[in-house]
Protein backbone atom coordinates (compact mmCIF):
# COMPACT_ATOMS: atom_id res chain seq x y z
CA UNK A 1 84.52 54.05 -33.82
CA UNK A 2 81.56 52.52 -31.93
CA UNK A 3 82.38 50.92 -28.42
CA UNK A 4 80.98 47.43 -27.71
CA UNK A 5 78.13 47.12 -26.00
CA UNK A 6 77.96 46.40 -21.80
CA UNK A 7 76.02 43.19 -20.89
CA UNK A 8 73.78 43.62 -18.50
CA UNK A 9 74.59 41.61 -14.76
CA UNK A 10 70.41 41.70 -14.41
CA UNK A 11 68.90 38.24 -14.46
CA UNK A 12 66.33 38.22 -17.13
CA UNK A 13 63.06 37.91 -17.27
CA UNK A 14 61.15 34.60 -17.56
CA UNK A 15 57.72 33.52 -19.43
CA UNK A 16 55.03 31.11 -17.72
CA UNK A 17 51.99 29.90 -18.75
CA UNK A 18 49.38 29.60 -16.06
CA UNK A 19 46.66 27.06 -15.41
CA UNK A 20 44.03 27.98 -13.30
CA UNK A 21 41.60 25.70 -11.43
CA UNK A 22 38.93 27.15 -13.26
CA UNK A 23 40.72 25.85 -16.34
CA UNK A 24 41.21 29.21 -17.89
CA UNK A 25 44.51 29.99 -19.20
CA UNK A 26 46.76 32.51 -19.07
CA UNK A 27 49.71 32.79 -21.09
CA UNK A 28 53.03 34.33 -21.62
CA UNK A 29 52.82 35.77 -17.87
CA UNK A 30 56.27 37.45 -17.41
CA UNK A 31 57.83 37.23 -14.39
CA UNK A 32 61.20 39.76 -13.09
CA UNK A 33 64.34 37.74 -12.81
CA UNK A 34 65.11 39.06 -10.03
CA UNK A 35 61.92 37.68 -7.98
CA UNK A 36 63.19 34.22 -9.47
CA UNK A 37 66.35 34.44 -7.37
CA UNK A 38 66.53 32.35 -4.10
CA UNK A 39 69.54 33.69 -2.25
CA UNK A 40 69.60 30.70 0.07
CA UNK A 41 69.14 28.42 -3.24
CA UNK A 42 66.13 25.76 -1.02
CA UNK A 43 63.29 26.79 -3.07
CA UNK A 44 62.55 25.61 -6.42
CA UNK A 45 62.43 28.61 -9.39
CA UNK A 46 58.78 27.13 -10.19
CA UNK A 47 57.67 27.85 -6.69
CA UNK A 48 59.32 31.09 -6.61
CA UNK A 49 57.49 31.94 -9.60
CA UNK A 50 53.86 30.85 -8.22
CA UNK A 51 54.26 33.10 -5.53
CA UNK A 52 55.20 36.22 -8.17
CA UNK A 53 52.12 35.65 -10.39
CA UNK A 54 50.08 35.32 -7.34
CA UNK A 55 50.71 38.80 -5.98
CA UNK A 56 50.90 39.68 -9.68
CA UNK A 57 47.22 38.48 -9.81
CA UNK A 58 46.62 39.74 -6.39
CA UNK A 59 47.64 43.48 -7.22
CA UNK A 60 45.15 43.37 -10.84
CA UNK A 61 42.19 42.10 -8.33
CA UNK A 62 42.58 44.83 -6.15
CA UNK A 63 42.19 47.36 -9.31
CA UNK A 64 39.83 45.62 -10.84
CA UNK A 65 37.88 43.97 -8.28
CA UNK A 66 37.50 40.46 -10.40
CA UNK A 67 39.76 37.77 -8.22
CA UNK A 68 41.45 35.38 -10.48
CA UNK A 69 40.90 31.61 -9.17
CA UNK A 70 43.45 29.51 -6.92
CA UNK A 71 46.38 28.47 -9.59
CA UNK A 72 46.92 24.93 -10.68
CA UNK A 73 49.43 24.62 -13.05
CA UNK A 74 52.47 26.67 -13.96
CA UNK A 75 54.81 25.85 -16.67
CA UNK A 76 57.54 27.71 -18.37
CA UNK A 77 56.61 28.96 -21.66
């Protein structure tokens, strides 16, 4: 007899689409629940999530050496 299955207490993972000011975008850009948290609840999710893809896109321009451009627009996806 199979045994039910244990939900997970992680938060899940959100999708954003990102505008930069270049107007190139990027989409589907997955961001870790748990960055999305604000234990003292005074920042917005959308902020929290700016900040994420920008150290996201901060850690590919160190490897790659191409900087992405300032962000303009995030929306969830």
């Amino acid at each position: 007899m199979a045994g039910r299955k244990k939900r997970s207490t992680k938060p899940v993972a959100q999708v954003f689409n990102v505008v930069y000011e270049d107007g190139s975008l990027s989409s589907n850009r997955r961001v870790p629940g748990e960055l999305l948290i604000d234990p003292f609840g005074a920042e917005d999710i959308m902020d929290l999530a700016q900040r994420a893809i920008e150290r996201q896109d901060a850690e590919v321009a160190k490897r790659s050496g191409v900087p992405k451009p300032p962000i303009k627009e995030i929306t969830r996806a």
